[in-house]
Protein backbone atom coordinates (compact mmCIF):
# COMPACT_ATOMS: atom_id res chain seq x y z
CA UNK A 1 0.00 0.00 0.00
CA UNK A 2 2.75 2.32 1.05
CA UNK A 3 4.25 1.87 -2.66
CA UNK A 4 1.34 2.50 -3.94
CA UNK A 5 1.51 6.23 -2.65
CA UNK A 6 -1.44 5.36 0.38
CA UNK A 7 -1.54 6.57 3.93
CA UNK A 8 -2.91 4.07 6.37
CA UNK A 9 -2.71 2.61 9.88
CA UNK A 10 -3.20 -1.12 10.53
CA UNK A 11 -6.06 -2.05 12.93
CA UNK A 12 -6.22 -5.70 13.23
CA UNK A 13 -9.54 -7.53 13.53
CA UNK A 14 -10.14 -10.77 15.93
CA UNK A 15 -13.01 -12.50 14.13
CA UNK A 16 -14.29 -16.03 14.00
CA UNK A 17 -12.92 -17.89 10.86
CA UNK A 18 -14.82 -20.39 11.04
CA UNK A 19 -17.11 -21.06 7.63
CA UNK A 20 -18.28 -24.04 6.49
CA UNK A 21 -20.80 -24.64 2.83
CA UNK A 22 -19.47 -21.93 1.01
CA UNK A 23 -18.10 -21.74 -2.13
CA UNK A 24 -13.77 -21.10 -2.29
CA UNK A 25 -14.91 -17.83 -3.47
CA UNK A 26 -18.05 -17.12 -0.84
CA UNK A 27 -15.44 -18.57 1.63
CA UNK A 28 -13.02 -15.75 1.41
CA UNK A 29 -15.40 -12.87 0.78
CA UNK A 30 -17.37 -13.71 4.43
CA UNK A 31 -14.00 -13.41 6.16
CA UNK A 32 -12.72 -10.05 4.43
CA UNK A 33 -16.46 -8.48 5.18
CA UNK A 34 -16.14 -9.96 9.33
CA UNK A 35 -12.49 -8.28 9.26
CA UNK A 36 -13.80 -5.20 7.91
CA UNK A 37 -17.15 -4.58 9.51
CA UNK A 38 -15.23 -5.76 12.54
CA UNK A 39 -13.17 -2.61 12.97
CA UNK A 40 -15.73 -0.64 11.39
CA UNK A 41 -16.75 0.60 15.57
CA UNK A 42 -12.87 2.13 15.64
CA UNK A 43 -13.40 4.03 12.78
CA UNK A 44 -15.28 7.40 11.86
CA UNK A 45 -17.71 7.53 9.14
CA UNK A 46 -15.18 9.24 6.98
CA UNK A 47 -12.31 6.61 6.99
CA UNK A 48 -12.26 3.90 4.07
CA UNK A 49 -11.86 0.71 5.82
CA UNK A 50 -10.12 -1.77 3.43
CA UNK A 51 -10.02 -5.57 4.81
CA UNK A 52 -8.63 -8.89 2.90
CA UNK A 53 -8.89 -12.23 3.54
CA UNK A 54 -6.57 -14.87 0.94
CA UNK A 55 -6.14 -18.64 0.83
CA UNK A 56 -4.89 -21.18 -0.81
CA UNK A 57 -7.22 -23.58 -2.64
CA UNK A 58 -5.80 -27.19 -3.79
CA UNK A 59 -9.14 -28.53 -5.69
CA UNK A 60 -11.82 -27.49 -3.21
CA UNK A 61 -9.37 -27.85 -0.27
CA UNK A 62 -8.20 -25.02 2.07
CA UNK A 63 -4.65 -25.02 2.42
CA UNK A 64 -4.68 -22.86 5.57
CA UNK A 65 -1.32 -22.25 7.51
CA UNK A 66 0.45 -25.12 8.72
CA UNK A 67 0.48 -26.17 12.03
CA UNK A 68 3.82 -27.20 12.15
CA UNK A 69 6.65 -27.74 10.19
CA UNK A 70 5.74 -31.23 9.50
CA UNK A 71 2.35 -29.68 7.84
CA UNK A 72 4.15 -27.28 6.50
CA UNK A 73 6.44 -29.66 4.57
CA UNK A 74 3.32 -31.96 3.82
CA UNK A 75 1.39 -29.07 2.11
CA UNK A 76 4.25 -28.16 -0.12
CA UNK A 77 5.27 -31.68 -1.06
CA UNK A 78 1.25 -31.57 -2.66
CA UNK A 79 1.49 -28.58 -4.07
CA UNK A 80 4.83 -29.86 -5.97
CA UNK A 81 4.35 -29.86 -10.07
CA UNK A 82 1.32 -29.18 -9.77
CA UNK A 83 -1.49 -26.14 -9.79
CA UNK A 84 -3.41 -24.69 -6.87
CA UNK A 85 -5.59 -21.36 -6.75
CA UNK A 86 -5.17 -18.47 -4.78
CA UNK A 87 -8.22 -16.51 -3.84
CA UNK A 88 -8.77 -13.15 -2.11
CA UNK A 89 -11.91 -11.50 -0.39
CA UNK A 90 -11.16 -8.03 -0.49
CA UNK A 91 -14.01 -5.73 1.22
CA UNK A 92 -14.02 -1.77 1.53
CA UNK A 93 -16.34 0.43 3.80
CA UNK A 94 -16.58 3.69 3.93
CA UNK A 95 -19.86 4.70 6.18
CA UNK A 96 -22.65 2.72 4.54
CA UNK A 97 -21.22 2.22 1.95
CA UNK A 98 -19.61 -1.74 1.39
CA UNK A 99 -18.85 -3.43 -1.82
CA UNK A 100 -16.92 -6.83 -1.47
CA UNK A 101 -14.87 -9.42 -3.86
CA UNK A 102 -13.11 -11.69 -5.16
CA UNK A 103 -9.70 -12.04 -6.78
CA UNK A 104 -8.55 -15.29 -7.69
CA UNK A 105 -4.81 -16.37 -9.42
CA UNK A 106 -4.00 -19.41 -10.40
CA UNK A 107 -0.26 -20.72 -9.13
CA UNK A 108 1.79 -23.22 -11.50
CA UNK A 109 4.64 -24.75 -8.99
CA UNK A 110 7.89 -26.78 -10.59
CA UNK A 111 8.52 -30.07 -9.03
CA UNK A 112 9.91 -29.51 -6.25
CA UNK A 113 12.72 -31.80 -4.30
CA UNK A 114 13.01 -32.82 -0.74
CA UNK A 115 16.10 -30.67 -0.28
CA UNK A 116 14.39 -27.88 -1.70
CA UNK A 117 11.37 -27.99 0.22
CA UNK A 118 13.57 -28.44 3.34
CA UNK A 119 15.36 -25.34 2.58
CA UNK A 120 12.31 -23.22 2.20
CA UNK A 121 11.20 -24.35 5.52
CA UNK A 122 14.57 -23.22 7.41
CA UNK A 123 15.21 -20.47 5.62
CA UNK A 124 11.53 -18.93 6.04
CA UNK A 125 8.86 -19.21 7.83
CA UNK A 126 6.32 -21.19 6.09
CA UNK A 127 3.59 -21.48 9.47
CA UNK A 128 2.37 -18.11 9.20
CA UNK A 129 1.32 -18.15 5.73
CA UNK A 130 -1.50 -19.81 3.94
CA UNK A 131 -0.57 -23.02 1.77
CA UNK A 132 3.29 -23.03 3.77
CA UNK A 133 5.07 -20.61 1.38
CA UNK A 134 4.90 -16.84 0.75
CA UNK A 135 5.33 -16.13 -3.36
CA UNK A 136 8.09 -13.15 -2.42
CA UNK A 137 10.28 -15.50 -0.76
CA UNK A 138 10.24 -18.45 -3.19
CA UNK A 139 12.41 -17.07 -6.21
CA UNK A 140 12.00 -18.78 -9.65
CA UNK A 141 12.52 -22.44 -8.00
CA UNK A 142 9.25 -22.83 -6.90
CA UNK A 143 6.47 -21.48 -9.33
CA UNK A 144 6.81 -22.10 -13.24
CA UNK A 145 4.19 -19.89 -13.90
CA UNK A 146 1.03 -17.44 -12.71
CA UNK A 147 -2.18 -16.89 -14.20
CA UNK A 148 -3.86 -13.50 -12.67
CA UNK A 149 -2.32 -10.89 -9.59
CA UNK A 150 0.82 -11.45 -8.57
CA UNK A 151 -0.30 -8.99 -5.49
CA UNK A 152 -2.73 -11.39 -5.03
CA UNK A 153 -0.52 -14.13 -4.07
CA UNK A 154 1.16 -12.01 -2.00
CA UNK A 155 -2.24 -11.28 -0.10
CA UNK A 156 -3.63 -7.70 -1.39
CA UNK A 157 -4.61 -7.36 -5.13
CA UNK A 158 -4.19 -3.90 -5.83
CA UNK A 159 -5.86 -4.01 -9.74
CA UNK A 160 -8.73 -4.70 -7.87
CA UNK A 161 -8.46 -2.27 -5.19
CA UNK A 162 -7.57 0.30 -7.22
CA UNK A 163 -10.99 -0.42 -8.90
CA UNK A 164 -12.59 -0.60 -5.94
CA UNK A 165 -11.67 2.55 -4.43
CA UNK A 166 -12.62 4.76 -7.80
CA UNK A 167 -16.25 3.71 -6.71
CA UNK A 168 -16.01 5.64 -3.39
């Protein structure tokens, strides 16, 4: 946000995560509108409250964060050679004013090898981020190719914000 010339302060948001029967794409639109309507109370009517929410999808599955480090090595083992989606809920308030989204990028990872998977997971800190690996950290080992945001990935699509915000 800061490189994209913004002025902001971080308020985070304890919210249930919990959500079960939605869609991959319903899934992470709920939890970026809880986050934002969450911290709406803190804010004035004049603020723009921007909230995101992004996981990892392998087929229909969540790829949350690991719990450990054997998760963590377990996660990217499945994700080796193979393609997974990354979706964002993105939500922005400004008094009564909501709209909410959906950003999705599809991630093309190279096989990967023990060794380099075991790297990864000692040289960064794969149980803080969704599906064990942040795209910023992985250099051209690990993904062969993206479809969509690379900001995305990364966990805030800016196209879309950008978008967003010319509404308000």
């Amino acid at each position: 946000m800061s490189g994209a010339g913004y002025r902001f302060k971080v308020i985070t948001a304890d919210t249930d995560e919990t959500v079960s029967g939605l869609s991959p794409e319903d899934t992470v639109m709920t939890l970026s509108r809880r986050k934002a309507l969450a911290v709406r109370p803190l804010c004035s009517p004049k603020d723009v409250i921007i909230a995101a929410d992004t996981l990892v999808f392998f087929g229909d599955r969540v790829l949350g964060k690991p719990r450990d480090r054997r998760d963590a090595y377990r996660m990217l083992k499945e994700l080796s050679g193979s393609s997974h989606r990354v979706l964002t809920g993105i939500t922005v308030v400004r008094g009564n004013k909501e709209i909410t989204e959906c950003d999705e990028t599809r991630v093309i990872f190279n096989e990967l090898s023990d060794g380099e998977i075991q790297r990864y997971i000692e040289e960064c800190n794969p149980l803080d981020k969704a599906g064990a690996y942040g795209i910023q950290e992985t250099g051209d080992s690990f993904v062969r190719r993206i479809d969509g945001d690379y900001n995305n990935v990364v966990g805030l699509p800016l196209y879309r914000l950008e978008k967003i915000l010319k509404e308000f």
